[in-house]
Protein backbone atom coordinates (compact mmCIF):
# COMPACT_ATOMS: atom_id res chain seq x y z
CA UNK A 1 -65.96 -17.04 55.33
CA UNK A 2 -66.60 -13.26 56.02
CA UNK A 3 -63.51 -12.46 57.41
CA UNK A 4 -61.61 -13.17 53.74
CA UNK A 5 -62.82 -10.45 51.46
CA UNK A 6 -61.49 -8.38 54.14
CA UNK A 7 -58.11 -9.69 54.40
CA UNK A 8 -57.83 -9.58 50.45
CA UNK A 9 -59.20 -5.65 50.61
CA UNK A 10 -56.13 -4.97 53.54
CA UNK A 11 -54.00 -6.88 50.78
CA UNK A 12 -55.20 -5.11 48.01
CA UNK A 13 -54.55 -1.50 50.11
CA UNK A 14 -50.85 -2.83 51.58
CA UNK A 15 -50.01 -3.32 47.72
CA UNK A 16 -51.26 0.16 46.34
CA UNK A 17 -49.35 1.91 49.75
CA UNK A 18 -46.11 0.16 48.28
CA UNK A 19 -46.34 0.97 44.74
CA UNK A 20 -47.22 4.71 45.96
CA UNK A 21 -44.33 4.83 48.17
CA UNK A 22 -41.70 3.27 45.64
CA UNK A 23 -43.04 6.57 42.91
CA UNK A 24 -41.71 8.87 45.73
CA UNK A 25 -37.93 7.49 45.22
CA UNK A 26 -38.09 8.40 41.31
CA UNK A 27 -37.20 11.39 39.73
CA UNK A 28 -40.35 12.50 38.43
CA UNK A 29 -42.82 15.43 38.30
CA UNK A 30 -45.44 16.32 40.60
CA UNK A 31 -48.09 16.54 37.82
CA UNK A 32 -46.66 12.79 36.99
CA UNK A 33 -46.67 11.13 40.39
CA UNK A 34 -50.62 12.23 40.75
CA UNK A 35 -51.22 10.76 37.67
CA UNK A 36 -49.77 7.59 39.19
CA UNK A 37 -51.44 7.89 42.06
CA UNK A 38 -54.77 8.79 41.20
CA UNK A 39 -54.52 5.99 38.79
CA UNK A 40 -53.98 3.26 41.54
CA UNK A 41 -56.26 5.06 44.01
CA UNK A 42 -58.89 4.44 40.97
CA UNK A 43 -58.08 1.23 40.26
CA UNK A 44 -57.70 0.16 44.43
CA UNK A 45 -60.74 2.23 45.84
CA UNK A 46 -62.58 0.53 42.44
CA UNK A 47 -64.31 4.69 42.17
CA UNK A 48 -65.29 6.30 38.77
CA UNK A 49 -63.02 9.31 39.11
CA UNK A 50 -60.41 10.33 41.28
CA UNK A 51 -59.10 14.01 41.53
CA UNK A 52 -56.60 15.76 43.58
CA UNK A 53 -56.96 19.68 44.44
CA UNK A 54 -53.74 21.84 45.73
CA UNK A 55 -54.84 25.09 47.81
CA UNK A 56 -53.70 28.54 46.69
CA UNK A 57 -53.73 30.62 49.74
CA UNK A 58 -53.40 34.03 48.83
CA UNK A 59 -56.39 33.50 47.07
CA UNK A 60 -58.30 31.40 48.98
CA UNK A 61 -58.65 29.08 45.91
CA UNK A 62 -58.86 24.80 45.16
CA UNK A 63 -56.33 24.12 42.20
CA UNK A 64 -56.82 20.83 40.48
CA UNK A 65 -53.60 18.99 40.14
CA UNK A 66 -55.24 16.60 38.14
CA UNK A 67 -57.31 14.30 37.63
CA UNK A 68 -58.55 10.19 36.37
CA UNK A 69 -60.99 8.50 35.23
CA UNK A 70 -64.53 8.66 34.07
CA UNK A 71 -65.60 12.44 34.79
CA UNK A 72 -62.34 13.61 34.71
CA UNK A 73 -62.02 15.30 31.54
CA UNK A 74 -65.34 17.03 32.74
CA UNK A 75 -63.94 18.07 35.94
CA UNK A 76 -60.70 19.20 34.69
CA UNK A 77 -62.93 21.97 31.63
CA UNK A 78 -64.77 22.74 35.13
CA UNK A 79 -61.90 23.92 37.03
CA UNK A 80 -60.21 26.06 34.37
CA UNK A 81 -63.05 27.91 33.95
CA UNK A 82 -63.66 28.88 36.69
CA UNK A 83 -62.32 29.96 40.37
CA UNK A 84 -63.37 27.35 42.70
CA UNK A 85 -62.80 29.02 46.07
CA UNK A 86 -61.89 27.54 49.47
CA UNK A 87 -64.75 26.40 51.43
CA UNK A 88 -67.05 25.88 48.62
CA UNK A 89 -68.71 22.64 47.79
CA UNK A 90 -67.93 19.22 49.28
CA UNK A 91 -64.50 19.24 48.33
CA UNK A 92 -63.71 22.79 48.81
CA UNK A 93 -65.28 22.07 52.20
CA UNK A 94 -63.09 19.48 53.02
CA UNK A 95 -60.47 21.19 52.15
CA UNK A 96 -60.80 24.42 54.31
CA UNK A 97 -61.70 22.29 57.56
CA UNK A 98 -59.22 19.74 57.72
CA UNK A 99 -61.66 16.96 58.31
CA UNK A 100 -61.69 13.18 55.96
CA UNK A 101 -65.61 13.09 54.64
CA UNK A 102 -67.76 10.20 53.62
CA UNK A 103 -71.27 11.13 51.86
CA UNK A 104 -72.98 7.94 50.91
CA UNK A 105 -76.06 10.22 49.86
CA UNK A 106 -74.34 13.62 48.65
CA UNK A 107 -77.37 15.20 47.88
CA UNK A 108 -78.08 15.19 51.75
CA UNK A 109 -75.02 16.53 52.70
CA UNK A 110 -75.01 20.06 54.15
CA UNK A 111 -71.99 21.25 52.04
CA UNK A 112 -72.66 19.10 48.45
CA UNK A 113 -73.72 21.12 45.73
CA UNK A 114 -75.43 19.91 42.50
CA UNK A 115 -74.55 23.11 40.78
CA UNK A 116 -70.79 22.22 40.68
CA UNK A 117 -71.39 18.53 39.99
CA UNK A 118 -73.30 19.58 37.04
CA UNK A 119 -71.16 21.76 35.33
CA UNK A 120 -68.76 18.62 34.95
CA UNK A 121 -71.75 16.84 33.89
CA UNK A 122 -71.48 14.54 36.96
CA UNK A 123 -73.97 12.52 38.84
CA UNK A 124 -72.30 11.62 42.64
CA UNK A 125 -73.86 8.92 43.89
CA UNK A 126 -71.09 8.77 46.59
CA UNK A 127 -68.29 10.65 47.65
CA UNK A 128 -65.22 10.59 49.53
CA UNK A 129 -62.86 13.26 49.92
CA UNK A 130 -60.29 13.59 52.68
CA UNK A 131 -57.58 16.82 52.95
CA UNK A 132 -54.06 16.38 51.95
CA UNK A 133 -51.99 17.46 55.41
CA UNK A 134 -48.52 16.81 56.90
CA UNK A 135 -46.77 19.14 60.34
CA UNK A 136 -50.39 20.95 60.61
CA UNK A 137 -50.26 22.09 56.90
CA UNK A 138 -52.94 22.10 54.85
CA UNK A 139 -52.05 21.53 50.74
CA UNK A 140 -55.36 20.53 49.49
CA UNK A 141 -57.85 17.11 49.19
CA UNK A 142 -58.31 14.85 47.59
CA UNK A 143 -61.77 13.84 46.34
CA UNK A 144 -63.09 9.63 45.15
CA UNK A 145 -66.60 9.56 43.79
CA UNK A 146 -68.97 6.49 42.52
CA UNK A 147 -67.45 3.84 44.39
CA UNK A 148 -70.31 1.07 42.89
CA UNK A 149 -70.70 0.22 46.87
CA UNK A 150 -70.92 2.39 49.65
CA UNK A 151 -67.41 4.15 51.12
CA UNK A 152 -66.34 2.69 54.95
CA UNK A 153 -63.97 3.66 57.36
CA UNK A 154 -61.31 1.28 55.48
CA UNK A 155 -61.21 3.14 52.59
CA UNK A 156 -60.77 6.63 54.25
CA UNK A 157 -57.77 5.04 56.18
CA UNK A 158 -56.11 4.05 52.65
CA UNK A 159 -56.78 7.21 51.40
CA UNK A 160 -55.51 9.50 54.57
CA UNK A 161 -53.13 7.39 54.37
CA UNK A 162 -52.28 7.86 50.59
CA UNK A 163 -52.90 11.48 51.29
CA UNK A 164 -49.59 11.89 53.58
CA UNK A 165 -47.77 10.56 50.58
CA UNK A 166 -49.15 13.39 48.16
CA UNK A 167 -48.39 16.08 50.97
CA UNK A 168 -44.80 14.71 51.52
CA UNK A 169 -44.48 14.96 47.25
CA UNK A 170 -46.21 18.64 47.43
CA UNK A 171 -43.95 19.86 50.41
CA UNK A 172 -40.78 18.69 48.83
CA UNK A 173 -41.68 20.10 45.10
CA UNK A 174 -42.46 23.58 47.01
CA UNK A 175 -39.23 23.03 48.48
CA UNK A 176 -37.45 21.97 44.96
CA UNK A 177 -38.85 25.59 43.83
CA UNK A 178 -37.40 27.26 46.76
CA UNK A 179 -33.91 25.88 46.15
CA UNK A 180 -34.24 26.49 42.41
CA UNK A 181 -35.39 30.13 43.35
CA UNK A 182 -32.72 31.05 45.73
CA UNK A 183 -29.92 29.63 42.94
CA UNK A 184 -31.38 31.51 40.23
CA UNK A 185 -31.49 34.54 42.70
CA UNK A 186 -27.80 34.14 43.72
CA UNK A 187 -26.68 33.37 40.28
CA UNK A 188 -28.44 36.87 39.32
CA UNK A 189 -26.82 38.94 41.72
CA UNK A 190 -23.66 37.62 40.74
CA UNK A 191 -23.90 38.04 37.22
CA UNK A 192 -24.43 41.68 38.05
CA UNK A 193 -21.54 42.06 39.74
CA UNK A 194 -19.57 44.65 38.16
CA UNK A 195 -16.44 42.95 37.65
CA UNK A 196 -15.34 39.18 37.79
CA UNK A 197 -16.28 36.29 40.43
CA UNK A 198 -14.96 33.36 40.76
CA UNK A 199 -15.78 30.47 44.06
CA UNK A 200 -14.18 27.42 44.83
CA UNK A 201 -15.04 24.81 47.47
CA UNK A 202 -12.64 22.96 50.02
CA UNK A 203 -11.69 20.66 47.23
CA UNK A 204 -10.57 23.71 45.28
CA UNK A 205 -13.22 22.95 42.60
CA UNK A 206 -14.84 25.89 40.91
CA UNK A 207 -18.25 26.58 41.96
CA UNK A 208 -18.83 29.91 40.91
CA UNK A 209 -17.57 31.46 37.43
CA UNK A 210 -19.23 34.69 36.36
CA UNK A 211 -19.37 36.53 32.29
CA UNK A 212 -17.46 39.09 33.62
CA UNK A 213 -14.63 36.65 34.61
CA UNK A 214 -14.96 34.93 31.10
CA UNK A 215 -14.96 38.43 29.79
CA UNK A 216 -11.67 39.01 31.07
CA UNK A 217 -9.73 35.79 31.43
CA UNK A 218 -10.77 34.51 28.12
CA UNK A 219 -11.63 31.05 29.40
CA UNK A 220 -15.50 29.90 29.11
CA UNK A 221 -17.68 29.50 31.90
CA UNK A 222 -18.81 25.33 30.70
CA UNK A 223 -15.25 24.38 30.60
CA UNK A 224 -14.22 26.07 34.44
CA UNK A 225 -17.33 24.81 36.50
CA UNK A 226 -16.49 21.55 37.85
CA UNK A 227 -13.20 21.78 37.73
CA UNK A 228 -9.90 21.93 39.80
CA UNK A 229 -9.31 25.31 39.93
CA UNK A 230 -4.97 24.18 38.78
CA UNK A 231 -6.25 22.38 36.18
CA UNK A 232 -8.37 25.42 34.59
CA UNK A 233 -6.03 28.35 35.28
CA UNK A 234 -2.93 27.21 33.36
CA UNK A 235 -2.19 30.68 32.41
CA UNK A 236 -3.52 32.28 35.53
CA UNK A 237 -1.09 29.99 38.79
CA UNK A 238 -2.16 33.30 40.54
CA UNK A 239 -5.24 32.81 40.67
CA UNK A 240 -5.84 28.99 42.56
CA UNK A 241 -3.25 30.44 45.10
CA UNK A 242 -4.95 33.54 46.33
CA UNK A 243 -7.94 31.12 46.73
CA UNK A 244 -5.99 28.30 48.32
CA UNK A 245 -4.42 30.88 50.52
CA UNK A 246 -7.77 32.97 51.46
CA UNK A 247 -9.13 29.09 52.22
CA UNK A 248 -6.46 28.03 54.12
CA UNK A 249 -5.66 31.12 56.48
CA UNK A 250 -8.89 32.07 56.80
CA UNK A 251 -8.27 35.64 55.45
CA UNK A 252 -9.98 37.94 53.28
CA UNK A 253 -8.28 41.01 51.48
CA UNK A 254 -9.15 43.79 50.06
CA UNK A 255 -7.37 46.08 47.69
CA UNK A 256 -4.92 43.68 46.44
CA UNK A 257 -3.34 43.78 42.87
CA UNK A 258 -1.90 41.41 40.25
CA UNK A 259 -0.76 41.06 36.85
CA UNK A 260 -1.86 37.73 34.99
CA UNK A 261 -2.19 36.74 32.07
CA UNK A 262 -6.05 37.33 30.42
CA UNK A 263 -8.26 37.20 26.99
CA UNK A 264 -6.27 37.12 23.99
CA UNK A 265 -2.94 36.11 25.75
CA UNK A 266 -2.97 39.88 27.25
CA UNK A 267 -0.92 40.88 30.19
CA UNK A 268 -3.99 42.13 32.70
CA UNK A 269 -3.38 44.02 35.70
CA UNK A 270 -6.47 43.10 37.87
CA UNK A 271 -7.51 44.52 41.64
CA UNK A 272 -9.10 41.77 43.69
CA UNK A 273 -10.10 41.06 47.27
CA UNK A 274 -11.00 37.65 48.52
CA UNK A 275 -14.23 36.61 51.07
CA UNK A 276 -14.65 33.32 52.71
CA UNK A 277 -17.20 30.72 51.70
CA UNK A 278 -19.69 29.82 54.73
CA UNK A 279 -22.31 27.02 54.90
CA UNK A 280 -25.46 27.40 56.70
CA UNK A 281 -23.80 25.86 59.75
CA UNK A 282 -21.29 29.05 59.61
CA UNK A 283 -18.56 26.43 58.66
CA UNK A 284 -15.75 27.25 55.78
CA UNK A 285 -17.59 25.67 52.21
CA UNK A 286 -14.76 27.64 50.32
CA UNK A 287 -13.54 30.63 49.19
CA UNK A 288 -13.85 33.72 46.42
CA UNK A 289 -11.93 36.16 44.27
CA UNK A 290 -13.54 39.43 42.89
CA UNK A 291 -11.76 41.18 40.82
CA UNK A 292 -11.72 43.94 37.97
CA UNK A 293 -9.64 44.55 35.22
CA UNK A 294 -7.94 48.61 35.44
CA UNK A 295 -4.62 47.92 32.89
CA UNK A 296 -5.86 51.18 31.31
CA UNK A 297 -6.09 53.25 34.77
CA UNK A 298 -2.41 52.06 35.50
CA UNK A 299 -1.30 53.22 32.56
């Protein structure tokens, strides 16, 4: 009966969408999950090759991500020699317009070009290539060739389809980078804070715990972080109650001084001021101590 080969091929896709969708819960690289993916796309789509490109805006330019299967290793040699810009062949095409392709006869194709096919050393018989979107943004495409029967409108549903997933992995690695950027950026700034820092959150663990405060407390920054700030600052009771208090009354100070107890078991006179700890909702997250050493100008 005709109708069966096509409820095994909706089978078939429903089965790849899941075991796409289940990669997205693991902990895994971006470079890994397209490897995963490409490899079921392969193996689903029954193609020769399967290759996903990323888009570098600034300079108008097709990355490939990666790539599997047959021509791959060709295709992957092509693309680091050379800049394959935005708009240029069939996928680079797809890619700038937004718009899911079929070519059954490539050559034919207004925007194929041998040239590129042949400096992979590949022969397209067929090709499929639909962009990799999600809100309105374009990341890239992703590009099928040599299916041994002709491409339909089924398989560019799986693979716009499959292509949603890749853009939800891209847009939360970008995102991943952002938050790993605007750490390392804060982390920075405080290092270069002339003088100690230390942060604690409503649970009065220690967040924040600059060299300069390990400089001058004696205490190292692996065995604070984490922490109860009571439990860490034995020698120091001053210092979890000018945080507790700054938290609690919602207070800052400035210009404050007092003696604890610092590196070496040394009586340290230190000025501090406190700020208050806000969360991108503008409510209290915690609270913060800077503070510098000046024994020597008291003297």
């Amino acid at each position: 009966m005709d109708y069966i080969p096509a409820v095994k091929k909706e089978i078939e896709h429903l089965r790849a969408l899941h075991e796409i969708a289940s990669f997205l819960s693991f902990k895994i690289t971006l470079k890994e999950l397209s490897e995963k993916i490409l490899t079921i796309v392969s193996k689903t789509v029954q193609v020769e090759t399967a290759t996903i490109y990323t888009i570098n805006w600034e300079q108008k330019q097709l990355i490939c991500l990666n790539s599997f299967g047959k021509d791959s290793e060709g295709i992957l040699k092509r693309e680091s020699r050379l800049k394959h810009k935005l708009g240029f062949g069939f996928v680079g095409w797809v890619a700038q317009v937004g718009k899911a392709e079929i070519s059954n006869e490539p050559h034919k194709h207004t925007h194929y070009t041998k040239e590129m096919d042949a400096l992979a050393s590949i022969v397209a018989k067929n090709i499929l290539c639909v962009p990799i979107i999600l809100k309105n943004k374009n990341y890239g495409a992703i590009e099928v060739i040599n299916k041994k029967t002709d491409f339909d409108g089924i398989d560019k549903e799986l693979l716009l389809t499959i292509s949603s997933y890749i853009a939800m992995a891209i847009e939360n690695s970008e995102l991943y980078q952002e938050l790993l950027y605007s750490r390392d950026y804060v982390e920075t700034v405080i290092e270069n804070i002339p003088g100690g820092f230390i942060a604690s959150n409503k649970e009065g663990k220690i967040t924040m715990f600059n060299t300069q405060a390990q400089n001058i407390l004696g205490l190292n920054k692996s065995f604070v972080l984490g922490k109860n700030s009571k439990e860490v600052f034995l020698k120091q009771p001053e210092l979890p109650s000018i945080l507790f208090d700054a938290f609690i009354n919602q207070q800052q100070q400035n210009r404050q001084e007092i003696y604890v107890i610092g590196k070496n078991d040394k009586r340290r006179l230190l000025g501090y001021g406190t700020i208050l700890i806000k969360d991108k909702l503008g409510k209290l997250a915690g609270s913060g101590i800077i503070f510098q050493d000046i024994t020597e100008f008291a003297k």
